[in-house]
Protein backbone atom coordinates (compact mmCIF):
# COMPACT_ATOMS: atom_id res chain seq x y z
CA UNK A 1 0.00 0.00 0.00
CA UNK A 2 2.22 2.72 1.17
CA UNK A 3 5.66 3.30 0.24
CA UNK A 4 8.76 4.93 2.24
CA UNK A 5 8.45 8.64 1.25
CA UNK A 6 11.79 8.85 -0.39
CA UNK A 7 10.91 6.29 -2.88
CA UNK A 8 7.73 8.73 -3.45
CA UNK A 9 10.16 11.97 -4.18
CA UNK A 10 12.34 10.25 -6.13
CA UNK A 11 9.11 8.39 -8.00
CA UNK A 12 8.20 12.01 -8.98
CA UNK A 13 11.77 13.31 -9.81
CA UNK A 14 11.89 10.78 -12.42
CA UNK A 15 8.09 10.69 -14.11
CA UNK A 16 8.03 14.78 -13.78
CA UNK A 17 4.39 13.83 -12.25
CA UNK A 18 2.80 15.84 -9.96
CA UNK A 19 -0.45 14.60 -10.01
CA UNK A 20 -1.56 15.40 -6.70
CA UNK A 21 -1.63 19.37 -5.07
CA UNK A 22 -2.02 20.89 -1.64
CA UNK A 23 -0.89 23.61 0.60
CA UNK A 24 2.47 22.59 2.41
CA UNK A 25 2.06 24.76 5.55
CA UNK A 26 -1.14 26.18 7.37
CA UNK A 27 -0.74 28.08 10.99
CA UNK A 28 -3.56 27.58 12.88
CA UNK A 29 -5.30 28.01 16.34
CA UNK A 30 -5.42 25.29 18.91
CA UNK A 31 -8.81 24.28 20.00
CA UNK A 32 -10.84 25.39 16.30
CA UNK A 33 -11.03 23.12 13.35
CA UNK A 34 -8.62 23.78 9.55
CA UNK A 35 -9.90 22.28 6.32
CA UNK A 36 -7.29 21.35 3.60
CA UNK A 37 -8.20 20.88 0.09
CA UNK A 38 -6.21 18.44 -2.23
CA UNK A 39 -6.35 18.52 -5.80
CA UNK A 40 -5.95 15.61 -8.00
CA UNK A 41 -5.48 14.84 -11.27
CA UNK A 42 -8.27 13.59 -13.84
CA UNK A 43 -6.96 9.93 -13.52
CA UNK A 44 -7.63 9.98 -10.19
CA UNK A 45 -11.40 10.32 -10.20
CA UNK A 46 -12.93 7.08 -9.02
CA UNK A 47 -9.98 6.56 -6.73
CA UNK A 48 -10.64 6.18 -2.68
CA UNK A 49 -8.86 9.21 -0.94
CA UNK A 50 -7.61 9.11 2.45
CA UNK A 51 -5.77 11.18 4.76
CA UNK A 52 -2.98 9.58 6.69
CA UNK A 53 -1.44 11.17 10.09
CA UNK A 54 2.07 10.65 10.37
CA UNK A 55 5.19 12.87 9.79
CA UNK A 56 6.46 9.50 7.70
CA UNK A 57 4.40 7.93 5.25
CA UNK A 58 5.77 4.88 5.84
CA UNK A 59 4.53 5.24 9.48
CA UNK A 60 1.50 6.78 9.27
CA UNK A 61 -1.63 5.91 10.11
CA UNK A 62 -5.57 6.11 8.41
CA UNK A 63 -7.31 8.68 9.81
CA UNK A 64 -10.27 9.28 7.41
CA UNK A 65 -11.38 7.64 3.48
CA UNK A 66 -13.95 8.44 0.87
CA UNK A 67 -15.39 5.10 1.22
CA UNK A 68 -15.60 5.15 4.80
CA UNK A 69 -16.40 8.61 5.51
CA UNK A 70 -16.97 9.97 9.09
CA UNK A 71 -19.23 12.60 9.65
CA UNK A 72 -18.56 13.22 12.93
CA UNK A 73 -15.95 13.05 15.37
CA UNK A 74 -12.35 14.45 15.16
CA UNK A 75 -12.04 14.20 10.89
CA UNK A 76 -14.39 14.18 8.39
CA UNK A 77 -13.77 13.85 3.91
CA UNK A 78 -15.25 14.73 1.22
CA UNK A 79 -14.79 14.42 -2.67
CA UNK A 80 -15.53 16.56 -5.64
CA UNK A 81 -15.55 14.46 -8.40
CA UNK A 82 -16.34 17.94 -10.82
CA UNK A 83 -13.92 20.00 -9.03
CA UNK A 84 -11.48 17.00 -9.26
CA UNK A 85 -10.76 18.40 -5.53
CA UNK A 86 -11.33 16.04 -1.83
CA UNK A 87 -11.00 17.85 1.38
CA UNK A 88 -10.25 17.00 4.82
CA UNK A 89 -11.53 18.15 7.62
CA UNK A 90 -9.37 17.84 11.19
CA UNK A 91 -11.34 19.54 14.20
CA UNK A 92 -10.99 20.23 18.01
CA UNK A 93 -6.75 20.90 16.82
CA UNK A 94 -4.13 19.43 19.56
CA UNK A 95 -0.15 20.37 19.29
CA UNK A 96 -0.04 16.70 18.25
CA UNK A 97 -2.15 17.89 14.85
CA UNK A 98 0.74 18.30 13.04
CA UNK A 99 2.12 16.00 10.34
CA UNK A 100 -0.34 15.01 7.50
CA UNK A 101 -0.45 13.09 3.78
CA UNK A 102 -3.45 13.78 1.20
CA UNK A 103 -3.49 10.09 -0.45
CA UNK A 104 -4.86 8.86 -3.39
CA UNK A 105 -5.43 4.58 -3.18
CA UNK A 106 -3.52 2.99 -6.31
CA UNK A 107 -4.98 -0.41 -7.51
CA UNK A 108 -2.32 -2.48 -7.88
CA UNK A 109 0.10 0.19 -7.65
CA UNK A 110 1.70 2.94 -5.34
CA UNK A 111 -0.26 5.33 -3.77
CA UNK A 112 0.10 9.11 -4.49
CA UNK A 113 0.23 11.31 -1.77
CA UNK A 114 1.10 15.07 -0.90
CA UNK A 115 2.36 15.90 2.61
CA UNK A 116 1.13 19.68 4.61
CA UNK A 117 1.73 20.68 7.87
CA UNK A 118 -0.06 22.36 10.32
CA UNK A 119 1.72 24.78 12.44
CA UNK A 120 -0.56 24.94 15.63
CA UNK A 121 -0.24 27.66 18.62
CA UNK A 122 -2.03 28.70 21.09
CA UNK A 123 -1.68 32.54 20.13
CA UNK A 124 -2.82 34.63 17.17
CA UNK A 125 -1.64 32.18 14.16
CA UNK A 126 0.85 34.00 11.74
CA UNK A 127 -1.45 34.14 9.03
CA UNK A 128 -5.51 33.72 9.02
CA UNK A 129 -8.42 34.71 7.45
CA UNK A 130 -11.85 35.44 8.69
CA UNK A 131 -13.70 32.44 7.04
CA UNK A 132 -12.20 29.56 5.37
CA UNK A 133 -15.64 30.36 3.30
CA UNK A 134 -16.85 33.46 0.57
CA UNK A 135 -19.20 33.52 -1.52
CA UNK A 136 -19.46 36.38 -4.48
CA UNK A 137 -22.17 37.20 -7.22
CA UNK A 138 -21.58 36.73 -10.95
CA UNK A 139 -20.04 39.83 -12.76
CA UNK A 140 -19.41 41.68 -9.07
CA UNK A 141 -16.28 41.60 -7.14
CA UNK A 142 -15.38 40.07 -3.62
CA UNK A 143 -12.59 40.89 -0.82
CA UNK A 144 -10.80 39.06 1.21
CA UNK A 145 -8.65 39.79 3.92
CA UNK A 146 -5.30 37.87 4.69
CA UNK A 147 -4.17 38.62 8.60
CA UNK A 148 -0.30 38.26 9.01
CA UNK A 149 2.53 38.13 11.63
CA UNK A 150 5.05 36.82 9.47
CA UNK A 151 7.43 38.22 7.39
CA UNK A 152 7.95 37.65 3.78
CA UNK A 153 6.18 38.24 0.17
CA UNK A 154 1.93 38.69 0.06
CA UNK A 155 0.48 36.82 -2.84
CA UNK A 156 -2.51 35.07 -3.96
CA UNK A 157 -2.91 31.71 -5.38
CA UNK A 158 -5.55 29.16 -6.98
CA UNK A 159 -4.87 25.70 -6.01
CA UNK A 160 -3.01 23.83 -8.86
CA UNK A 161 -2.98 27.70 -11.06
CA UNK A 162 -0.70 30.38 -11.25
CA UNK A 163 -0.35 33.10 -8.71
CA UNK A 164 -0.40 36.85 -8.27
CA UNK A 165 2.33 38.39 -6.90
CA UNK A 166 2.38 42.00 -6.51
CA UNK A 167 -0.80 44.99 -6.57
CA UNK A 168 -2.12 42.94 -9.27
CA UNK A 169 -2.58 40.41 -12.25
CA UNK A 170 -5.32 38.04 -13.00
CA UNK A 171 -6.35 34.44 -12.65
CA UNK A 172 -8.20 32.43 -14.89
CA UNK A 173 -9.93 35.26 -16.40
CA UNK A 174 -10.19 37.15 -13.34
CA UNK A 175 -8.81 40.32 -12.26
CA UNK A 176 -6.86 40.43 -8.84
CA UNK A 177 -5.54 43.26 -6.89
CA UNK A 178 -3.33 43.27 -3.91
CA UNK A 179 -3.62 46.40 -1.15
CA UNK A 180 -2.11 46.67 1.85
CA UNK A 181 -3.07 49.58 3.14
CA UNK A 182 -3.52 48.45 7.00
CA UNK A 183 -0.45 47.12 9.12
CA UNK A 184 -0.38 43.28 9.07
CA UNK A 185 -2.80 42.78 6.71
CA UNK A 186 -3.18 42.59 2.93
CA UNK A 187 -6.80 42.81 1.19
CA UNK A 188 -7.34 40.34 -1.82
CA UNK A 189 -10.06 41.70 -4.70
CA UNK A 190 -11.42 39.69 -7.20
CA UNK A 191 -13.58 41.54 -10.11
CA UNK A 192 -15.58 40.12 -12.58
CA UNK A 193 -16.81 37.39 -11.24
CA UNK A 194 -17.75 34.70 -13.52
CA UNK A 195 -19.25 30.91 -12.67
CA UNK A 196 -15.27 29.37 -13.61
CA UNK A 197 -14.02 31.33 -10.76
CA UNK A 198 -15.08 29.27 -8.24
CA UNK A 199 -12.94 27.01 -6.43
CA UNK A 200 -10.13 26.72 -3.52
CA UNK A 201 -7.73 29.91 -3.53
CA UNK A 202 -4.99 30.47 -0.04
CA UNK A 203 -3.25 33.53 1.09
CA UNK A 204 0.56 33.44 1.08
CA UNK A 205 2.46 35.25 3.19
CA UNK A 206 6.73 34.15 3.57
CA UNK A 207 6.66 30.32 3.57
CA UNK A 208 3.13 29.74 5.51
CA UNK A 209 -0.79 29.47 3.35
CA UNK A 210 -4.42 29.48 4.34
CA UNK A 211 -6.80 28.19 2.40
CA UNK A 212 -10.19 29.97 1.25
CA UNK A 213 -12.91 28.15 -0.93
CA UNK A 214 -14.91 31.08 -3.50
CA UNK A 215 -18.20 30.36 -4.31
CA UNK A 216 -19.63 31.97 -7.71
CA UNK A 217 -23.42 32.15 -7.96
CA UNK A 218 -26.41 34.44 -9.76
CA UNK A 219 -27.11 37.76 -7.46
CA UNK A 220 -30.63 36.99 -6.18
CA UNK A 221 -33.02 38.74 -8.44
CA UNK A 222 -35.84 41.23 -6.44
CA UNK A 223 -39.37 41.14 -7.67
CA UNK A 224 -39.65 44.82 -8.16
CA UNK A 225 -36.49 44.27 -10.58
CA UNK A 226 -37.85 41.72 -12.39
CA UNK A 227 -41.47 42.80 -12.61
CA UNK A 228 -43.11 44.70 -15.40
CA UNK A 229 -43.93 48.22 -15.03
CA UNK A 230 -46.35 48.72 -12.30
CA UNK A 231 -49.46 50.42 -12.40
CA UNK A 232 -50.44 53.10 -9.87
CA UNK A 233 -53.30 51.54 -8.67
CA UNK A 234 -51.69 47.97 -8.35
CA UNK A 235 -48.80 49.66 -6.30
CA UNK A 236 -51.57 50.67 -4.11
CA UNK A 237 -54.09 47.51 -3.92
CA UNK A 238 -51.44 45.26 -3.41
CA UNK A 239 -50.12 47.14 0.03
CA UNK A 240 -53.75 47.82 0.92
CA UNK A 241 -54.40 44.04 2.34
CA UNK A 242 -51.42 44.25 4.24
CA UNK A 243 -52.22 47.38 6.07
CA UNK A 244 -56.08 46.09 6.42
CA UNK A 245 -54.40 43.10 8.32
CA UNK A 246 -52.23 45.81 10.79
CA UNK A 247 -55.68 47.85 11.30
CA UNK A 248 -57.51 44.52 12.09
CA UNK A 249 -54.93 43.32 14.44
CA UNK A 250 -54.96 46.47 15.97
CA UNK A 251 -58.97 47.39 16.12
CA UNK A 252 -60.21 43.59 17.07
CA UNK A 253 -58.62 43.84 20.22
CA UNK A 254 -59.52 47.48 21.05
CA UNK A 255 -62.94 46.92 20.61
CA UNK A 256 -63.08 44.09 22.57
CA UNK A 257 -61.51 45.92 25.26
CA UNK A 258 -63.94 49.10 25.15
CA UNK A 259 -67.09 46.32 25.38
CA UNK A 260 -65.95 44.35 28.42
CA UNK A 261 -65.50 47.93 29.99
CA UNK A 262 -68.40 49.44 28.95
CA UNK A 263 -70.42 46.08 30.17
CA UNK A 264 -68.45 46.12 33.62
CA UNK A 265 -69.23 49.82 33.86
CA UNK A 266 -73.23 48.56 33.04
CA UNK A 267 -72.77 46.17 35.88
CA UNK A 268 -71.18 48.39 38.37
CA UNK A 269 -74.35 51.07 37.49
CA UNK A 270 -77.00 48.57 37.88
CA UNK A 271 -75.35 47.19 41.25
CA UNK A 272 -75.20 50.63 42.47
CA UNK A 273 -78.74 51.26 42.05
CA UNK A 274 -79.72 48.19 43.72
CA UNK A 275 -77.61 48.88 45.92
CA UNK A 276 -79.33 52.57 47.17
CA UNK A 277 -83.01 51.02 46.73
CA UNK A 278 -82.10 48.81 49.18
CA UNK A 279 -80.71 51.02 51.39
CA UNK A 280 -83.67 53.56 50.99
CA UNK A 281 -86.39 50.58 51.48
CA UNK A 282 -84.46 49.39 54.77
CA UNK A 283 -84.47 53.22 56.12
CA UNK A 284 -88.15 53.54 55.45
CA UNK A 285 -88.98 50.45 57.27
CA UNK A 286 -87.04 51.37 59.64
CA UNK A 287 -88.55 54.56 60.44
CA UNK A 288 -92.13 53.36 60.04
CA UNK A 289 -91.29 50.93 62.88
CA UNK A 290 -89.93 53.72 65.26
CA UNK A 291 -92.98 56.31 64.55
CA UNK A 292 -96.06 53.95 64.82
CA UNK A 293 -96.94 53.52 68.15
CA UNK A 294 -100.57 51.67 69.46
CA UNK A 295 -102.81 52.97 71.96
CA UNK A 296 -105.48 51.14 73.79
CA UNK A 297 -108.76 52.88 75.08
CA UNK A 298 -111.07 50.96 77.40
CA UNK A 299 -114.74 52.33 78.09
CA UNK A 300 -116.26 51.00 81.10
CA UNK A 301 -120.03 50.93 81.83
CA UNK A 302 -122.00 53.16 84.75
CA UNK A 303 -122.20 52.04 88.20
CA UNK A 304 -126.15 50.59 88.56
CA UNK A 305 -126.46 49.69 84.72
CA UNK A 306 -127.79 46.55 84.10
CA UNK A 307 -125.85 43.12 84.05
CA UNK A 308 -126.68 41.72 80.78
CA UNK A 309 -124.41 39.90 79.39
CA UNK A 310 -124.40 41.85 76.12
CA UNK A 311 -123.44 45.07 78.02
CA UNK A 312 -121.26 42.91 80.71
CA UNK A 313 -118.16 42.88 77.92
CA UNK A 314 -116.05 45.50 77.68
CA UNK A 315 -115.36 47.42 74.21
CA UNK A 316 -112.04 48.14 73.20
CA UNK A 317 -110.65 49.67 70.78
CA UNK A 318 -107.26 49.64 69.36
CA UNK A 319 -105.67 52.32 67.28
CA UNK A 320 -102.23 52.94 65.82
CA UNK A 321 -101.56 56.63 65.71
CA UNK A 322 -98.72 58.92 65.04
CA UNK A 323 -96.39 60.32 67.72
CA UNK A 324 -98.17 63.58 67.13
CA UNK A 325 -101.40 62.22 66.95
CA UNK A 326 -100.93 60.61 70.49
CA UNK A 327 -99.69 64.37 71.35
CA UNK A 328 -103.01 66.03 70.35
CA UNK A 329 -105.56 63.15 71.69
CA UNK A 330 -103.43 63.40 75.27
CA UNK A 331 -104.21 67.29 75.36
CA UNK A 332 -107.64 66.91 74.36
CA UNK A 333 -108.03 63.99 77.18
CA UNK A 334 -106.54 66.57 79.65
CA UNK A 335 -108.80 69.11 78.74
CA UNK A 336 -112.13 66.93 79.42
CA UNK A 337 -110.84 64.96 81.82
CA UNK A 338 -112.83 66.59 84.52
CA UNK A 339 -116.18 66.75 82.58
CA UNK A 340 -115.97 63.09 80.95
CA UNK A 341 -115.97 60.54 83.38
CA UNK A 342 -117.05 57.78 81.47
CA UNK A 343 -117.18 56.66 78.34
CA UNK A 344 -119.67 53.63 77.39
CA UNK A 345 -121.32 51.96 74.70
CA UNK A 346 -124.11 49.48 75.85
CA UNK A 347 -126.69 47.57 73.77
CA UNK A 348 -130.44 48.74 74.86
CA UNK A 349 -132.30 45.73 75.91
CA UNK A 350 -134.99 44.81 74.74
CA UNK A 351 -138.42 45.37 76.11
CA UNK A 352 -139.84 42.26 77.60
């Protein structure tokens, strides 16, 4: 399977092969996660790809292949058969995540493999990006930003293409500038943007890379751009159902509010008035009770009448008067009390 990696470089001395492409040296943080891309040639298309850990490849050992992928846990692969690119995918990096081989599996012959390293710290890495990731619009440009701490000449590369060195030049079609107008850093642009351009570019900077993967696609295209020529009155029926819906979410509410107060203020009105009839009926009764009084008057018979047993009964009579009336009937009772004696109502007898 694998072969001692000297027998590998001097394998591609002599053919004048170099079938398979990488980056050779990518500083990283410790702790975050680095993909690598690794270009291959046509031939190589149906091939399993691996990635091998190892600082020998004589030594090293599988840690990932395209035909038994991982997609979780510490590496993950994947393979672009259009692209003719697979990349690997090493997370959660360790000072031990060093020493690695791209590999592409030879039937029946040697395997071809490119070796990278991976220069992790536990500081600011000596040269970065922001994402590993970009994505630009047809016919517009992008920029990319390439942080250094290293020393040494800024350029920018596609994988397995020609670089630009310098303020500017072009790749495959596309125009490149280089700026650095801000300390320690160097801003990439790419103009004219066509479909072709995508693909996996890196950042150089002195003897270290970091890869960056363009993507290429068709600016999203508005309706009010791609619409005919509206009419007026269109314009304004179409935004008419949306503020209908704000009004109704707005009134619906409010009016159910104003009802359950207006039927609580109903309530608290008719309560109320119960409330004082009651009180005035209880005050009337009240003083009824205290004003009536009763009054008993007794009228006896004379002395010598007779003793029939019609006229034997005394008549009463009871009367409920008013505190005042009382008043005037006691006066009146004073005043005649020494002419009436007696008061008496008898039934005549009959003649025998």
């Amino acid at each position: 399977m694998a072969v001692h990696l000297s027998f590998l470089f001097i394998l591609t001395a002599v053919t004048g092969i170099h079938s398979l492409t990488t980056v050779s040296k990518v500083s990283v943080k410790a702790g975050v996660s680095i993909t690598i891309p690794c270009l291959y040639g046509s031939q190589y298309r149906n091939n399993v790809k691996y990635l091998c850990k190892g600082y020998r490849w004589s030594f090293c050992s599988y840690a990932v292949k395209t035909n038994q992928p991982r997609s979780s846990g510490k590496f993950s692969i994947s393979d672009d058969k259009n692209q003719r690119i697979f990349t690997v995918t090493i997370k959660d990096l360790t000072n031990t995540d060093t020493d690695y081989w791209c590999i592409v599996e030879i039937n029946g012959g040697v395997d071809d493999g490119q070796y990278f390293h991976l220069s992790v710290t536990t500081d600011t890495p000596s040269l970065s990006v922001d994402h590993q990731e970009i994505t630009g619009f047809i016919g517009e440009s992008i920029n990319i930003s390439c942080y250094y701490r290293n020393s040494g000449e800024s350029e920018w590369c596609r994988l397995g293409m020609n670089c630009v060195t310098g303020s500017s030049g072009s790749i495959d079609g596309t125009s490149v500038t280089i700026s650095a107008t801000v300390p320690n850093v160097f801003t990439v642009t790419m103009s004219g943007l066509k479909t072709e351009s995508s693909g996996w570019y890196y950042c150089v900077k002195g003897e270290l890379q970091m890869p960056v993967h363009v993507t290429v696609t068709e600016k999203p295209t508005t309706t009010t751009s791609s619409s005919p020529t509206p009419k007026p009155d269109s314009t304004t029926s179409d935004s008419l159902p949306s503020v209908t819906a704000e009004r109704k979410g707005i009134i619906i509410p409010l009016s159910l509010l104003i009802v359950i107060v207006l039927v609580i203020l109903f309530m608290w009105f008719i309560f109320k008035k119960v409330n004082k009839q009651t009180e005035a009926e209880s005050s009337t009764t009240a003083t009824a009770e205290e004003e009536v009084k009763y009054s008993t008057i007794k009228h006896k018979r004379k002395p010598g009448q007779g003793s029939d047993a019609n006229s034997d009964g005394e008549v009463m009579y009871s009367s409920a008067v008013k505190p005042a009336v009382k008043q005037q009937m006691e006066k009146r009772v004073e005043a005649t009390a020494e002419d009436v004696t007696y008061s008496t109502l008898a039934q005549s007898k009959q003649n025998l």
